[in-house]
PDB file of N, CA and C in Angstrom:
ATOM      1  N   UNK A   1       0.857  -1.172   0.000  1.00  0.00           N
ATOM      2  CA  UNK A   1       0.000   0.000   0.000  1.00  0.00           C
ATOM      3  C   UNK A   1       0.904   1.237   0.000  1.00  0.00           C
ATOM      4  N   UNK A   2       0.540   2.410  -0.473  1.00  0.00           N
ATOM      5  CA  UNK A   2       1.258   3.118  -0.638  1.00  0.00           C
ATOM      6  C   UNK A   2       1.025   4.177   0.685  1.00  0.00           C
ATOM      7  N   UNK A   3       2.589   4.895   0.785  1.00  0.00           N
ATOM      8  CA  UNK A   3       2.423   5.603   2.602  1.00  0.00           C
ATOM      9  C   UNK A   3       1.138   6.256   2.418  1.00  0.00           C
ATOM     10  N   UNK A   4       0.922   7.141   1.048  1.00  0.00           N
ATOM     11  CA  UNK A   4      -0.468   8.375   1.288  1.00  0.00           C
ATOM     12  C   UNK A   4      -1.797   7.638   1.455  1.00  0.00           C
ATOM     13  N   UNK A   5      -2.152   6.398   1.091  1.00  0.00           N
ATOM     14  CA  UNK A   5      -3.304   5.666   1.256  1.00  0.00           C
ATOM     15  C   UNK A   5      -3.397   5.204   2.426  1.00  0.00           C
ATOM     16  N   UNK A   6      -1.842   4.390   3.383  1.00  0.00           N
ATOM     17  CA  UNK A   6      -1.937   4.368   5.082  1.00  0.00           C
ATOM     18  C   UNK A   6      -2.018   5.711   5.265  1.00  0.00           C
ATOM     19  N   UNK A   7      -1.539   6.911   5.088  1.00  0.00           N
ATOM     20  CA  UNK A   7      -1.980   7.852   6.222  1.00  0.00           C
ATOM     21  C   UNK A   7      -3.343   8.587   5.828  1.00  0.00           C
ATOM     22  N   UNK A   8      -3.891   8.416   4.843  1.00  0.00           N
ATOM     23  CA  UNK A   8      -5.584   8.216   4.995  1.00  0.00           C
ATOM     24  C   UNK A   8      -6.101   7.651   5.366  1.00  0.00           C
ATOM     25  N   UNK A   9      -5.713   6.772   5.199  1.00  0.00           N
ATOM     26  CA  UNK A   9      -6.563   5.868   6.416  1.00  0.00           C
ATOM     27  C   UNK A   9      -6.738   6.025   7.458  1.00  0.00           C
ATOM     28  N   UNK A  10      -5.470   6.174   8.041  1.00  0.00           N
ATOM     29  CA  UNK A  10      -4.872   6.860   9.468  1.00  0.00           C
ATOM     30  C   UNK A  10      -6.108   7.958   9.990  1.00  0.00           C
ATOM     31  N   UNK A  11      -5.917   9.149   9.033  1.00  0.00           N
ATOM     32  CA  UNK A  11      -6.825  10.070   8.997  1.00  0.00           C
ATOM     33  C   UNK A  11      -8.078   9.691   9.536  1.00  0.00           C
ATOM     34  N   UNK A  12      -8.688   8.697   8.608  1.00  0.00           N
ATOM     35  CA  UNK A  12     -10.339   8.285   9.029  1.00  0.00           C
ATOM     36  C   UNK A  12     -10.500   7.428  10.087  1.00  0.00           C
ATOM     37  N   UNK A  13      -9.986   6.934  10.608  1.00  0.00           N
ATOM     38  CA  UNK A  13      -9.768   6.311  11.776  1.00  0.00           C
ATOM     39  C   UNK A  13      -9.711   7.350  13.083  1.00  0.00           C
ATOM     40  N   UNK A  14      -8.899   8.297  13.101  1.00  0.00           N
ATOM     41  CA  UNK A  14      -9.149   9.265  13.575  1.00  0.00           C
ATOM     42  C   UNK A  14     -10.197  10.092  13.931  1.00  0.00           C
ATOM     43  N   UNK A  15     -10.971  10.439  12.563  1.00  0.00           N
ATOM     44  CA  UNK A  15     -12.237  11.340  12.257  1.00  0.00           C
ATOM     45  C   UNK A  15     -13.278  10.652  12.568  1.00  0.00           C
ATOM     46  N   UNK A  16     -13.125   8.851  13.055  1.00  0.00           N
ATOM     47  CA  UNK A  16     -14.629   8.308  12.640  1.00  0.00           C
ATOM     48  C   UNK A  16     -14.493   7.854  14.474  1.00  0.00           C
ATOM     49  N   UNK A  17     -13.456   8.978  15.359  1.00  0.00           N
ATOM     50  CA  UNK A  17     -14.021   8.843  16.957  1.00  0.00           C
ATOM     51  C   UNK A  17     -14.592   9.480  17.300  1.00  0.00           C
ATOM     52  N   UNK A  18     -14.885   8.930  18.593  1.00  0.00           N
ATOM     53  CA  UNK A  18     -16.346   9.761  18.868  1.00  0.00           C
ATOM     54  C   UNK A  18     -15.573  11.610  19.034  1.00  0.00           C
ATOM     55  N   UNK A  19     -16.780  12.641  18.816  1.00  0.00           N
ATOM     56  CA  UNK A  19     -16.283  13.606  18.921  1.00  0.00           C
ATOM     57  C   UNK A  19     -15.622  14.270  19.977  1.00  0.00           C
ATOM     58  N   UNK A  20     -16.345  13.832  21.144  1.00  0.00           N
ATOM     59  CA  UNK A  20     -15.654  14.379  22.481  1.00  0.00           C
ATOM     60  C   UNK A  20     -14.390  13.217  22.730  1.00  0.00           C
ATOM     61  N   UNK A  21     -13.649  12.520  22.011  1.00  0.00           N
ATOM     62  CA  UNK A  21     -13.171  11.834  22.090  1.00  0.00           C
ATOM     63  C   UNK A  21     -12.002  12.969  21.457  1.00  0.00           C
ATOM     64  N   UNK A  22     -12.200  13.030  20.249  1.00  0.00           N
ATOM     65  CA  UNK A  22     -11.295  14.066  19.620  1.00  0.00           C
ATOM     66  C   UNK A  22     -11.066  15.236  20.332  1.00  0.00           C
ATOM     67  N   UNK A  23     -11.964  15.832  20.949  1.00  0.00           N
ATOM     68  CA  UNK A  23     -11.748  17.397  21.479  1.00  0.00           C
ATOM     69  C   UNK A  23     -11.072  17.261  22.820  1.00  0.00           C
ATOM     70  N   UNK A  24     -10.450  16.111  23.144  1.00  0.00           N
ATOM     71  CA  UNK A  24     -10.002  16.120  24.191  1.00  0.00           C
ATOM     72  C   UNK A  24      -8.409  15.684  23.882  1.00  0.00           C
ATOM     73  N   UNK A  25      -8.239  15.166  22.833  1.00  0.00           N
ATOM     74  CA  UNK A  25      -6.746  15.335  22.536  1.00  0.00           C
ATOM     75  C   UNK A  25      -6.156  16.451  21.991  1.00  0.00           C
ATOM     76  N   UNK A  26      -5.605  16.714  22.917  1.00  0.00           N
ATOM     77  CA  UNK A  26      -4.474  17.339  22.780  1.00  0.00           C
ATOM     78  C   UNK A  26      -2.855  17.140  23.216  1.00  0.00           C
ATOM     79  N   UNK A  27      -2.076  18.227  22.189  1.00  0.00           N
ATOM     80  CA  UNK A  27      -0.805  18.302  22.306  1.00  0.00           C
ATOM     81  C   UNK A  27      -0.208  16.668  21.839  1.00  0.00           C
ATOM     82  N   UNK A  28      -0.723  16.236  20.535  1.00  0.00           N
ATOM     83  CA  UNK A  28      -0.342  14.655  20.079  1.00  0.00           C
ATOM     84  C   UNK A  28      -0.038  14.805  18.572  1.00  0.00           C
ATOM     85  N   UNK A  29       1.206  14.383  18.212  1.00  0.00           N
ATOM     86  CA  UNK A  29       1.067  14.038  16.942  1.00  0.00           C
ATOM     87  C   UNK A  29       1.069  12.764  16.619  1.00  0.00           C
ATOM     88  N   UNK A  30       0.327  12.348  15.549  1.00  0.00           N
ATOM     89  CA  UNK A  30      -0.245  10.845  14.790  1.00  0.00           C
ATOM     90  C   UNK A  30       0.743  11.076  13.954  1.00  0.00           C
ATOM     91  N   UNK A  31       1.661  10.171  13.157  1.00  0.00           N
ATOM     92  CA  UNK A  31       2.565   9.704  12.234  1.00  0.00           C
ATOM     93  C   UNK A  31       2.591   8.626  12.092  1.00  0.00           C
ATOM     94  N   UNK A  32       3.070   8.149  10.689  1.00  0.00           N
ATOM     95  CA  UNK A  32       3.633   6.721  10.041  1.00  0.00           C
ATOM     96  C   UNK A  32       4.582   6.441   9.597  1.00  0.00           C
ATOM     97  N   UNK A  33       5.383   5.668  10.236  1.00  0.00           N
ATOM     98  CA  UNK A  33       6.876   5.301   9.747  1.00  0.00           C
ATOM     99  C   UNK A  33       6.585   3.902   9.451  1.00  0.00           C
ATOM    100  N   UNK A  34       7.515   3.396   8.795  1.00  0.00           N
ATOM    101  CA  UNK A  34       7.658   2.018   7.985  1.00  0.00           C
ATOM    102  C   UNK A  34       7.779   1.253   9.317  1.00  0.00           C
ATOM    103  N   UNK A  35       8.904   1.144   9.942  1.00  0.00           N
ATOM    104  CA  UNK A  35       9.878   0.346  10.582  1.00  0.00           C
ATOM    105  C   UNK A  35       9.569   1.105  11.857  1.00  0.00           C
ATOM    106  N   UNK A  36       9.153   0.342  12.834  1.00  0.00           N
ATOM    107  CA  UNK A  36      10.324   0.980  13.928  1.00  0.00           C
ATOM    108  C   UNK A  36      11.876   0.573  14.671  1.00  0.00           C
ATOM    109  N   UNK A  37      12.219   2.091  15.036  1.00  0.00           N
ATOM    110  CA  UNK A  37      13.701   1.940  14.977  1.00  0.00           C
ATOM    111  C   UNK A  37      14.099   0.918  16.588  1.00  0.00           C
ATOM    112  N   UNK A  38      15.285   0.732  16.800  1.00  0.00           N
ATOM    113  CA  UNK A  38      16.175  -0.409  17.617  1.00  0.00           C
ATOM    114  C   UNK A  38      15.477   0.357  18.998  1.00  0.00           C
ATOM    115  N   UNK A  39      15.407   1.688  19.044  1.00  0.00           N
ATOM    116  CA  UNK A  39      15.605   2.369  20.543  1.00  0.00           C
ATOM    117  C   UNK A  39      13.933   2.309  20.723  1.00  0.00           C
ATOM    118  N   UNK A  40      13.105   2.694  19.707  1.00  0.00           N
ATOM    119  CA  UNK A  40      11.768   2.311  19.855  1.00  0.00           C
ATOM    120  C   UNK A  40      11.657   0.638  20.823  1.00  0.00           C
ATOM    121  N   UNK A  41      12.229   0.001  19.875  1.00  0.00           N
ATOM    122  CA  UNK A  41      11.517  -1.436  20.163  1.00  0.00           C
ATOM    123  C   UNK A  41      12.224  -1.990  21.646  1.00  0.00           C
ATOM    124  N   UNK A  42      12.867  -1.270  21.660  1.00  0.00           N
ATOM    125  CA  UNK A  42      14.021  -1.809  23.076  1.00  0.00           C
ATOM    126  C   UNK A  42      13.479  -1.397  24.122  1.00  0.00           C
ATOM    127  N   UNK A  43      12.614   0.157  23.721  1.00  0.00           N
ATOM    128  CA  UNK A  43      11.618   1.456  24.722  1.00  0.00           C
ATOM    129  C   UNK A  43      10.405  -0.090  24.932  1.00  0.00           C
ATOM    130  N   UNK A  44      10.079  -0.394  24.250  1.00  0.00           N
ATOM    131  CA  UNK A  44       8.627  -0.823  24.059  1.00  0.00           C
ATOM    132  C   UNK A  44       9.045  -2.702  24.782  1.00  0.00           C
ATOM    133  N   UNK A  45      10.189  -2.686  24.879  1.00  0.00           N
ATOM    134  CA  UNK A  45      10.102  -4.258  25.452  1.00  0.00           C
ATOM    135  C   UNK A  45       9.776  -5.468  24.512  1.00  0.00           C
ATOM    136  N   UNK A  46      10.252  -4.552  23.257  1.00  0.00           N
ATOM    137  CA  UNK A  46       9.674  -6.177  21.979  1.00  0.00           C
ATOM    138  C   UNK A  46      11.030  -6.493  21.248  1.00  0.00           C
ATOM    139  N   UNK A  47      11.042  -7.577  20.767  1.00  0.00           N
ATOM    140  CA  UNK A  47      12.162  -8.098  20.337  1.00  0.00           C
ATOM    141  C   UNK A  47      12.349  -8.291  19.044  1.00  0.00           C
ATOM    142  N   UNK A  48      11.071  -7.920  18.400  1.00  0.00           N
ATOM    143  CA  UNK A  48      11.073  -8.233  17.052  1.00  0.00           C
ATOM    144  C   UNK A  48      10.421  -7.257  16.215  1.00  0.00           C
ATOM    145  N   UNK A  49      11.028  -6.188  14.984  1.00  0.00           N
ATOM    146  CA  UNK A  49      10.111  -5.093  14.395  1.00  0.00           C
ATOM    147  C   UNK A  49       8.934  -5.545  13.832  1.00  0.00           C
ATOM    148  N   UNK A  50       8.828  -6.760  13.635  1.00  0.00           N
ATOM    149  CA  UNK A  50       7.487  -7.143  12.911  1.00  0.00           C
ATOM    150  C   UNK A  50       6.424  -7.657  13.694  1.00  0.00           C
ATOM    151  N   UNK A  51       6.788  -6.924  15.470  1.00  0.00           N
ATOM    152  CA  UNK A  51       5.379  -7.402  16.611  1.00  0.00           C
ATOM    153  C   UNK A  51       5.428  -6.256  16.677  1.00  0.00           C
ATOM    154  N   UNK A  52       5.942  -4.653  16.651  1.00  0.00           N
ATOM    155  CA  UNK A  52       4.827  -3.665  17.097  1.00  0.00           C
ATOM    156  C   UNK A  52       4.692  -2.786  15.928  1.00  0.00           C
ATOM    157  N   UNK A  53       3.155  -2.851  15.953  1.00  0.00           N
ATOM    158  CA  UNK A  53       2.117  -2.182  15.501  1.00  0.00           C
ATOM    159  C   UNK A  53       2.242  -0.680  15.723  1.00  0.00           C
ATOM    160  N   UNK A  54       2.438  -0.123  17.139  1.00  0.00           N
ATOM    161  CA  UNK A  54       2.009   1.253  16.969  1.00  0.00           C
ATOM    162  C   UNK A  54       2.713   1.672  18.254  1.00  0.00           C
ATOM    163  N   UNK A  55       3.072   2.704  18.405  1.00  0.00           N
ATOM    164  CA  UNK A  55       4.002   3.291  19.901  1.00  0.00           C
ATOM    165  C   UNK A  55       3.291   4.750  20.007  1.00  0.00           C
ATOM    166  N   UNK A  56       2.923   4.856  21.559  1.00  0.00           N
ATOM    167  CA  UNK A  56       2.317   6.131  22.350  1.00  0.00           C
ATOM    168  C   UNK A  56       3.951   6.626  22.902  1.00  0.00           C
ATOM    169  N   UNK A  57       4.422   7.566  22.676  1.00  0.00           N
ATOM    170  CA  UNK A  57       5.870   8.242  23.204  1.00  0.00           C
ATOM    171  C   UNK A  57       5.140   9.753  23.989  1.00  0.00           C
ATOM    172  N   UNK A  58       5.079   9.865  25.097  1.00  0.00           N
ATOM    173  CA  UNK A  58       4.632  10.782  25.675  1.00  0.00           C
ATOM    174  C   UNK A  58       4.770  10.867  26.827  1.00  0.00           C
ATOM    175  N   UNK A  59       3.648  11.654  27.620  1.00  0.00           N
ATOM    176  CA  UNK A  59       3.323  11.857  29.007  1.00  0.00           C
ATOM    177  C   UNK A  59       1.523  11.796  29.070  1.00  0.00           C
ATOM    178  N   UNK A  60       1.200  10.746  29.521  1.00  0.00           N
ATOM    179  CA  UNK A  60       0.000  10.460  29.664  1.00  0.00           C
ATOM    180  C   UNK A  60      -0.827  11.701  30.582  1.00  0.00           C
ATOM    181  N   UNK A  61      -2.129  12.178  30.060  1.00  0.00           N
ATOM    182  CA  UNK A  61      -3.136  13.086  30.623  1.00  0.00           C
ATOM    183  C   UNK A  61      -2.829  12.373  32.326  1.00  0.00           C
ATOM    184  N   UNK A  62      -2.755  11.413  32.697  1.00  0.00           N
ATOM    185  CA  UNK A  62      -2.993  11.327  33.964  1.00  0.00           C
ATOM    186  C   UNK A  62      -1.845  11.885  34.942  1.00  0.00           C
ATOM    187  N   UNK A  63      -0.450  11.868  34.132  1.00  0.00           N
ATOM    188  CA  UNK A  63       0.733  12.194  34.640  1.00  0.00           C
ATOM    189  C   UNK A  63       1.495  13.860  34.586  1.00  0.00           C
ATOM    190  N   UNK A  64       0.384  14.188  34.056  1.00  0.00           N
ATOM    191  CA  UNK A  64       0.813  15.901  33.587  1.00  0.00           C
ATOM    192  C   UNK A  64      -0.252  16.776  34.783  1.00  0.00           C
ATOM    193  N   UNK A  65       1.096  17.095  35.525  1.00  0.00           N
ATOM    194  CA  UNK A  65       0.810  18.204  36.610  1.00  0.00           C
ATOM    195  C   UNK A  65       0.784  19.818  36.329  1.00  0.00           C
ATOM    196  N   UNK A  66       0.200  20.639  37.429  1.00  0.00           N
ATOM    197  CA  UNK A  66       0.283  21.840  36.638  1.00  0.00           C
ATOM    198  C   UNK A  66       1.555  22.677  35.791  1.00  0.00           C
ATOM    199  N   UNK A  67       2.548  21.910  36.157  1.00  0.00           N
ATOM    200  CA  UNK A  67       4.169  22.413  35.325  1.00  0.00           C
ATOM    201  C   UNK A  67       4.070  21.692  33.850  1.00  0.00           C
ATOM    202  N   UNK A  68       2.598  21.006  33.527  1.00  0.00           N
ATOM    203  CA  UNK A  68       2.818  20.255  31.989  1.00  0.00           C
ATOM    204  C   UNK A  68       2.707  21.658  30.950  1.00  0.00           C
ATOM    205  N   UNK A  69       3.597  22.416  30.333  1.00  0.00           N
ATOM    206  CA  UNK A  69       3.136  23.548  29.331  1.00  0.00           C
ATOM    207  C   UNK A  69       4.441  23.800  28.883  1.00  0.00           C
ATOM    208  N   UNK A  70       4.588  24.278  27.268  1.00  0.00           N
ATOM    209  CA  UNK A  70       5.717  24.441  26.373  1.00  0.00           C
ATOM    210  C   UNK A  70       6.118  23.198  26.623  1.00  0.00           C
ATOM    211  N   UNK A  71       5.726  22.117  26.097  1.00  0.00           N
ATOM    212  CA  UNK A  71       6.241  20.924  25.894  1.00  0.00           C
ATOM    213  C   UNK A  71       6.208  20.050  24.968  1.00  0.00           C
ATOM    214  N   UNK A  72       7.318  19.292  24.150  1.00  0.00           N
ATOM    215  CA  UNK A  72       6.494  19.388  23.169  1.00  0.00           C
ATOM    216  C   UNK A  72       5.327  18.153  22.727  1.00  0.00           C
ATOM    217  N   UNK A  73       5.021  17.853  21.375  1.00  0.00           N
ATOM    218  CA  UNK A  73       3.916  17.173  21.667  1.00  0.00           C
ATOM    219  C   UNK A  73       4.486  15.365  21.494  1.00  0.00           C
ATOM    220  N   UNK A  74       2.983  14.859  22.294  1.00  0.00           N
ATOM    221  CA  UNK A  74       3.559  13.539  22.803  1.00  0.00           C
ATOM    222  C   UNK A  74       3.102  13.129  20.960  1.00  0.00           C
ATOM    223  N   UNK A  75       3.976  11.763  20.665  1.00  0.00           N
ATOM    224  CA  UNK A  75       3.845  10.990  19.371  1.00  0.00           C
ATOM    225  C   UNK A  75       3.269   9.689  19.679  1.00  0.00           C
ATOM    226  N   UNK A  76       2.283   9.685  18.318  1.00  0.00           N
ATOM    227  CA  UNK A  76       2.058   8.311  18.586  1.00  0.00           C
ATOM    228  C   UNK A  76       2.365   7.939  17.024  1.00  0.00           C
ATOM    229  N   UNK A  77       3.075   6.995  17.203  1.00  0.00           N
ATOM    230  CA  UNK A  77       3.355   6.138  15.517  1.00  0.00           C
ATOM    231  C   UNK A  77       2.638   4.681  15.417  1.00  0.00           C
ATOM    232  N   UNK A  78       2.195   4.833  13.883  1.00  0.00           N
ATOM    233  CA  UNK A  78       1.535   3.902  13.418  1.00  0.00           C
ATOM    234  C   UNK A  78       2.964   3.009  12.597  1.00  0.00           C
ATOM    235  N   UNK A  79       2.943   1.801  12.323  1.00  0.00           N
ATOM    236  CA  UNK A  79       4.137   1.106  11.896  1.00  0.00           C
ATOM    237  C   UNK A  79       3.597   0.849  10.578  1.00  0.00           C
ATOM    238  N   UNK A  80       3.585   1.179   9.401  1.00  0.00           N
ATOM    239  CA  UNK A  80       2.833   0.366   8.282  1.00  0.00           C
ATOM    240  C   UNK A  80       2.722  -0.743   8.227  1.00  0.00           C
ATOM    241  N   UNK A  81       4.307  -1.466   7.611  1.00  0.00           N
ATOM    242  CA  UNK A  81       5.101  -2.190   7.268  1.00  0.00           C
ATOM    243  C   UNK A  81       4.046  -3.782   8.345  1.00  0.00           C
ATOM    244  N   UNK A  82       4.327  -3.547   9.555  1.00  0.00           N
ATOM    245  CA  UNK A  82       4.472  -4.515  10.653  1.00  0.00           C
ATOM    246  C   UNK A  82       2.574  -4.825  10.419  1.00  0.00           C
ATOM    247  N   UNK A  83       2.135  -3.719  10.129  1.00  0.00           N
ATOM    248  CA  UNK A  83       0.351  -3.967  10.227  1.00  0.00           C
ATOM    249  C   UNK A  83       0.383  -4.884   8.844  1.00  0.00           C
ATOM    250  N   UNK A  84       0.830  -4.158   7.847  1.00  0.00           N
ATOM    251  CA  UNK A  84       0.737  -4.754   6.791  1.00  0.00           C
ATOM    252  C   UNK A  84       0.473  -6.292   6.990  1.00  0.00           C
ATOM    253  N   UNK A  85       2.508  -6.485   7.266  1.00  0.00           N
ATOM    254  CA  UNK A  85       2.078  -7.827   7.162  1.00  0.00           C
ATOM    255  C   UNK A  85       1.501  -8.602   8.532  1.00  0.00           C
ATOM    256  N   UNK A  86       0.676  -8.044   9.169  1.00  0.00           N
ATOM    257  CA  UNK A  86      -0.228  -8.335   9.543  1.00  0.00           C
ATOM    258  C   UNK A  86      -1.754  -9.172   9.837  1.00  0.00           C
ATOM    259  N   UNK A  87      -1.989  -8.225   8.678  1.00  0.00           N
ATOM    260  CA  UNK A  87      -3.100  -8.273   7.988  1.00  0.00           C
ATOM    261  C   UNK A  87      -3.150  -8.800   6.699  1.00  0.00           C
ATOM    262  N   UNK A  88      -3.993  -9.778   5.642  1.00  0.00           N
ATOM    263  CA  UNK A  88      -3.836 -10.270   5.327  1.00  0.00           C
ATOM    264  C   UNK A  88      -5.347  -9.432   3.818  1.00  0.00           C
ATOM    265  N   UNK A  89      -5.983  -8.490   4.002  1.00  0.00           N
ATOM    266  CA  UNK A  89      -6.546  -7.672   2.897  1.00  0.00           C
ATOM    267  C   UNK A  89      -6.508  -6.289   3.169  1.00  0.00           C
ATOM    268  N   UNK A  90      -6.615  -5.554   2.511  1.00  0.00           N
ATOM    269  CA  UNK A  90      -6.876  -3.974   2.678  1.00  0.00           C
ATOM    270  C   UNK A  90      -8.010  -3.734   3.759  1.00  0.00           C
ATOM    271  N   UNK A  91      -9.418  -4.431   4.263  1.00  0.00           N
ATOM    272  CA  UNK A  91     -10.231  -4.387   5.123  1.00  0.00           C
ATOM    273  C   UNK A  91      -9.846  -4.804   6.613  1.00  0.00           C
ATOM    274  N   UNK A  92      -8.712  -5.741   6.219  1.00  0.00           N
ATOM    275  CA  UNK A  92      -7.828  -5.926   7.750  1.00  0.00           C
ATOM    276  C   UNK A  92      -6.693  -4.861   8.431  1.00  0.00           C
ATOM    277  N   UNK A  93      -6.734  -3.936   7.430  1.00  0.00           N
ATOM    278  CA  UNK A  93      -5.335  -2.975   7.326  1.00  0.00           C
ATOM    279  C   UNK A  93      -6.081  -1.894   7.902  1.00  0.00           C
ATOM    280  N   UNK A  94      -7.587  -1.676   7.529  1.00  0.00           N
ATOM    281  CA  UNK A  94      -8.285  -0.285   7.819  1.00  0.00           C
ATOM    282  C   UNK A  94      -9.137  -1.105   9.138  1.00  0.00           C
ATOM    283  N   UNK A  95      -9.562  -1.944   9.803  1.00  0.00           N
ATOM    284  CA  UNK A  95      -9.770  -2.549  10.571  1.00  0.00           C
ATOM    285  C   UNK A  95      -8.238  -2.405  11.604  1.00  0.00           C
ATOM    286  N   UNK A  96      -7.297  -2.478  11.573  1.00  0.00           N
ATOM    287  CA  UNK A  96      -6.113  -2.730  12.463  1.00  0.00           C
ATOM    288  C   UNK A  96      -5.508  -1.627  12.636  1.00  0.00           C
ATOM    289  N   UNK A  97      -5.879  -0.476  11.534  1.00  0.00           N
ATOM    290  CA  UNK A  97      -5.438   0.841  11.817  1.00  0.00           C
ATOM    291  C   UNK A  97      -6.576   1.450  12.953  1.00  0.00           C
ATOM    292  N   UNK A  98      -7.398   1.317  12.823  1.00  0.00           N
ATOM    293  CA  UNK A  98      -8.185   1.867  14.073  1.00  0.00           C
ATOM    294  C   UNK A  98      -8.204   1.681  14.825  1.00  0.00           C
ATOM    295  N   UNK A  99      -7.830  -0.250  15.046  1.00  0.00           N
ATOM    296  CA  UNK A  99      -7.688  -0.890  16.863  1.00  0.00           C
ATOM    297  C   UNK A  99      -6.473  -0.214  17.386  1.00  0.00           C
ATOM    298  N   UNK A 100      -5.237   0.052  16.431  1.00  0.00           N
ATOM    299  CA  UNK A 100      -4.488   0.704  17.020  1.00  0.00           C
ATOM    300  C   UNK A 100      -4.010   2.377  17.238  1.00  0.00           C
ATOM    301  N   UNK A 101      -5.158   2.692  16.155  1.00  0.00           N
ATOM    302  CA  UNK A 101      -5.305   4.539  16.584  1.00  0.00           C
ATOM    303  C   UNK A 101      -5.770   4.593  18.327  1.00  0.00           C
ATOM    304  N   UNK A 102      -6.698   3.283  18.201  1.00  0.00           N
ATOM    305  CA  UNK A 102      -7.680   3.469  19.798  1.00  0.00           C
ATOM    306  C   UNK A 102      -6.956   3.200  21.039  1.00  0.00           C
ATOM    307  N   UNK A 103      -5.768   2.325  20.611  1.00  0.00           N
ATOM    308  CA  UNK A 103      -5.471   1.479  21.420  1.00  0.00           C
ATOM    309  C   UNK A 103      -3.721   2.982  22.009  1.00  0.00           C
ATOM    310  N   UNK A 104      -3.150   3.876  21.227  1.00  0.00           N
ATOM    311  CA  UNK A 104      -2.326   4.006  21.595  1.00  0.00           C
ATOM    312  C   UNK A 104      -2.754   5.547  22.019  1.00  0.00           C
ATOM    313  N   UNK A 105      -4.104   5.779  21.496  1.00  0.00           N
ATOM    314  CA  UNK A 105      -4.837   6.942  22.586  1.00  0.00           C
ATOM    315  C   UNK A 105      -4.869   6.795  23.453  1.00  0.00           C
ATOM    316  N   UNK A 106      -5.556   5.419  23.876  1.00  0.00           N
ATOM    317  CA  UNK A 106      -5.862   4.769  25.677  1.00  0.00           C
ATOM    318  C   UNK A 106      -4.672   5.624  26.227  1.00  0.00           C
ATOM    319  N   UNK A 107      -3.230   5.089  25.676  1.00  0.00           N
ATOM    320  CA  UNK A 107      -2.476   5.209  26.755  1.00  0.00           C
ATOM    321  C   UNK A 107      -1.862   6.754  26.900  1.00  0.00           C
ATOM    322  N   UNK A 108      -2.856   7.478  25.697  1.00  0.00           N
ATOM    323  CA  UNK A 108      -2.600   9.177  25.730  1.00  0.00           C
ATOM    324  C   UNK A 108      -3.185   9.547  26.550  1.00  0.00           C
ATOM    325  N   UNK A 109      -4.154   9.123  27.536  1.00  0.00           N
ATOM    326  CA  UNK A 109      -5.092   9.160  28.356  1.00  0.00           C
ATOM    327  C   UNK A 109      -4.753   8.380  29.664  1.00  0.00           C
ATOM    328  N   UNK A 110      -3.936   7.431  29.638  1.00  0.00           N
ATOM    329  CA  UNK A 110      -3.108   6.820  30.874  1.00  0.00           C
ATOM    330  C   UNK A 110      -3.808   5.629  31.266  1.00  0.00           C
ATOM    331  N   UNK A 111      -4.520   4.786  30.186  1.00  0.00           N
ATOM    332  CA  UNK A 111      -4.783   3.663  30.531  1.00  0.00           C
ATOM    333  C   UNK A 111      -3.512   2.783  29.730  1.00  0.00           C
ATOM    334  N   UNK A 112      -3.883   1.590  30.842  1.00  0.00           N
ATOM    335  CA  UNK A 112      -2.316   0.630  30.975  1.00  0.00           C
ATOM    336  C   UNK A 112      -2.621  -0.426  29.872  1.00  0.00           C
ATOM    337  N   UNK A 113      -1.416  -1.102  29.749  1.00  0.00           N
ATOM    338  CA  UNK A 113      -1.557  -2.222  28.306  1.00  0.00           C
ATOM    339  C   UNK A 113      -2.290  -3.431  29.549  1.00  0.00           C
ATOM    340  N   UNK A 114      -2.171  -3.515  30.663  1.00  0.00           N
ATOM    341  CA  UNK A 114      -2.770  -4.287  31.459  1.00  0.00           C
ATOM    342  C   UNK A 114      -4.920  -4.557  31.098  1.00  0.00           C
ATOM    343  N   UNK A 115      -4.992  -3.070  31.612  1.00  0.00           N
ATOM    344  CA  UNK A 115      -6.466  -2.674  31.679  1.00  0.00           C
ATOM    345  C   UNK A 115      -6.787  -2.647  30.214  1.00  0.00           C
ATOM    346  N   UNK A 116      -6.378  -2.551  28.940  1.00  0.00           N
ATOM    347  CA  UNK A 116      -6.227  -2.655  28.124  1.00  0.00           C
ATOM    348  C   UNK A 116      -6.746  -3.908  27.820  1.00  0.00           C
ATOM    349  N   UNK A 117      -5.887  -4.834  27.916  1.00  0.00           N
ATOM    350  CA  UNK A 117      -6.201  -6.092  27.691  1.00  0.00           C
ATOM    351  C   UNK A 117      -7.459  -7.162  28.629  1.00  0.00           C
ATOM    352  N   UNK A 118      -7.663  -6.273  29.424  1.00  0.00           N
ATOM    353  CA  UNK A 118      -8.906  -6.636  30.287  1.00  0.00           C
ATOM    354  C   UNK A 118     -10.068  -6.293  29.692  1.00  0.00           C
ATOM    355  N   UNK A 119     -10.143  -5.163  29.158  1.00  0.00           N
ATOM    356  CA  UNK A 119     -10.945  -4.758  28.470  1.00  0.00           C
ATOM    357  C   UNK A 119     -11.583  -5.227  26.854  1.00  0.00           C
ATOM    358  N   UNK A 120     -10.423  -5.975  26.148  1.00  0.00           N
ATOM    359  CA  UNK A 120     -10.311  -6.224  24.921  1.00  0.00           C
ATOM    360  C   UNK A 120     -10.803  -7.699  25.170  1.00  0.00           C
ATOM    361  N   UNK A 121     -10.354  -8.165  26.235  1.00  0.00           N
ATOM    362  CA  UNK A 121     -10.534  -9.537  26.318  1.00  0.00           C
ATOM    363  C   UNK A 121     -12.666  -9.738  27.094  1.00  0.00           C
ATOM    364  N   UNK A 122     -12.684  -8.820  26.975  1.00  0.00           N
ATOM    365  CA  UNK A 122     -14.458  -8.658  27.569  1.00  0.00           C
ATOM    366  C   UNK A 122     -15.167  -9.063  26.723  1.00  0.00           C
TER     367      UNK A 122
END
């Protein structure tokens, strides 16, 4: 797939949350890189570039005290490459881009990969 068709996608995945969902993020940038890099995956506790999907790099809403300001903004990256091969049609790619737009908001918001998975597993 080509990067401008993942980061449309990206896009609508985005646009198709709920609205007060959106108006409450702030200070985040969404990006797509192919690969992630050695210091990513080493950050993230995985051993292999072709298990993560997507990385929240920030300071979670729950952890930002009144000194959180001029800072800059937290990232969350989408991995193409790793969803790709993933997924196995274009409907699994736009399906897996959203579990993980949702999934690396949670933790823009300061829910844990723990509660996370409690939740997913419901």
């Amino acid at each position: 797939m080509e990067r401008a068709e993942f980061e449309s996608l990206v896009e609508q995945a985005l646009s198709a949350l709920p609205q007060e969902l959106q108006e409450s993020i702030e200070n985040v940038a969404v990006v797509v890189e192919d690969w992630p890099s050695r210091s990513q995956l080493r950050d993230a506790g995985i051993g292999r570039r072709e298990g993560l999907l997507g990385l929240y790099e920030g300071i979670p809403h729950t952890e930002r005290g009144v000194n959180y300001n001029l800072v800059a903004p937290d990232r969350i990256t989408l991995f193409q490459r790793p969803i790709e091969l993933f997924c196995r049609s274009r409907e699994e790619v736009v399906e897996e881009i959203g579990r993980v737009v949702r999934h690396e908001l949670a933790h823009h918001f300061g829910i844990s990969d723990a509660t996370l998975d409690e939740i997913e597993g419901e």
